[in-house]
Protein backbone atom coordinates (compact mmCIF):
# COMPACT_ATOMS: atom_id res chain seq x y z
CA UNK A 1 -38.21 -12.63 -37.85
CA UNK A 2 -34.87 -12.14 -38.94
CA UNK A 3 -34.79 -8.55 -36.40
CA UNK A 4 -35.61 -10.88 -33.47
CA UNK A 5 -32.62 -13.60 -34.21
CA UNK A 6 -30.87 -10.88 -34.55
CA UNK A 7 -31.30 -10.05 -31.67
CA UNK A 8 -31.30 -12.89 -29.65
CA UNK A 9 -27.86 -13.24 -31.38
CA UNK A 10 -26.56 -10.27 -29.57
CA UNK A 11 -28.24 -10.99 -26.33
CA UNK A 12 -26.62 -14.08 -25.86
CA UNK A 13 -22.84 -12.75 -26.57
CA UNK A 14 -23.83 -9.84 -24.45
CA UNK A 15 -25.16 -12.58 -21.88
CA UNK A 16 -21.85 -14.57 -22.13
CA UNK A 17 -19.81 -11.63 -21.81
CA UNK A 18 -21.60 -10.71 -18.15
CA UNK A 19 -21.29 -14.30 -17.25
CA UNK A 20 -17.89 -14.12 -17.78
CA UNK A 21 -17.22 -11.06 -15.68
CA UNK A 22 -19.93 -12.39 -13.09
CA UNK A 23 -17.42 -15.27 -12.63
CA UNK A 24 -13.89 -13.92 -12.97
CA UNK A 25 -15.17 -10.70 -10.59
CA UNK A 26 -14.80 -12.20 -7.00
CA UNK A 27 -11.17 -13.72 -7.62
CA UNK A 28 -9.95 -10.54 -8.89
CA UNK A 29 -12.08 -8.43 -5.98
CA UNK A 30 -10.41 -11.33 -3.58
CA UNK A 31 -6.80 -10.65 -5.05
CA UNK A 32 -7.44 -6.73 -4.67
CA UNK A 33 -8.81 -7.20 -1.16
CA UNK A 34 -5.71 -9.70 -0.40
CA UNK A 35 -3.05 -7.46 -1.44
CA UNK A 36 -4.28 -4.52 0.59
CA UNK A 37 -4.18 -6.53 3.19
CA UNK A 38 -0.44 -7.08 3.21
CA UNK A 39 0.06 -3.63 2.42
CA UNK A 40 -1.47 -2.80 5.29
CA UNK A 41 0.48 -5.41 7.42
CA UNK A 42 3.83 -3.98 6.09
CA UNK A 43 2.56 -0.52 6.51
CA UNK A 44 2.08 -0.68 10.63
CA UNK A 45 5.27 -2.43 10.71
CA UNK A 46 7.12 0.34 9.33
CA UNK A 47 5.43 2.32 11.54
CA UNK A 48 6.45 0.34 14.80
CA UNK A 49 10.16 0.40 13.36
CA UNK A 50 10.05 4.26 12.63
CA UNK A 51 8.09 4.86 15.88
CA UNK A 52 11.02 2.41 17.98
CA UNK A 53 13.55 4.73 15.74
CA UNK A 54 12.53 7.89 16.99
CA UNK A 55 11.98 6.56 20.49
CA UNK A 56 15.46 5.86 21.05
CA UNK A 57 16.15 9.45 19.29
CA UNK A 58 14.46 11.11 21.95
CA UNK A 59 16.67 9.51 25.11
CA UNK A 60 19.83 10.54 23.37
CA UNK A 61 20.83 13.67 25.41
CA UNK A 62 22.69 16.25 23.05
CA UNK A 63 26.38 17.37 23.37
CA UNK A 64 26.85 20.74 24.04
CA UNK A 65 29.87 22.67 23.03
CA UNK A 66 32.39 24.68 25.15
CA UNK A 67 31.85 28.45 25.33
CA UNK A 68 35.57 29.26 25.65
CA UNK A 69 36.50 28.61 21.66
CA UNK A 70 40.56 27.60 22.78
CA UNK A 71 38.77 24.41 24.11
CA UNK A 72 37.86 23.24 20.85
CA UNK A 73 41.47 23.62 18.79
CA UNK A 74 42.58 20.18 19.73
CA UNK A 75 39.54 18.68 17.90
CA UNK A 76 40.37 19.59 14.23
């Protein structure tokens, strides 16, 4: 008899234990799923910004520079 209280003994604290992570579970599976959610809101706005960034990269034409060399001692 005193195997089976035993025993009982430990199934109930191994009981409470999975209660206790059957309950706390969801909030912290919520708080994971929440954060990843803003991270992924932040993430496509950086990627608008960068994307506007190199948009206006691409209509900047590029300066060329003389061939003739004598053209360019004035600018240093």
């Amino acid at each position: 008899m005193e195997i089976f209280g035993g025993f009982m003994v430990m199934m109930s604290i191994i009981g409470f234990f999975l209660a206790v992570v059957w309950l706390i579970m969801p909030f912290v599976v919520f708080a994971i799923k929440g954060k990843q959610d803003r991270t992924l809101e932040v993430l496509e706005s950086i990627e608008k910004r960068l994307a506007a960034i190199e948009n206006s990269r691409v209509t900047v034409t590029p300066v060329t520079m003389p061939d003739d060399p004598e053209d360019c001692k004035d600018v240093a």
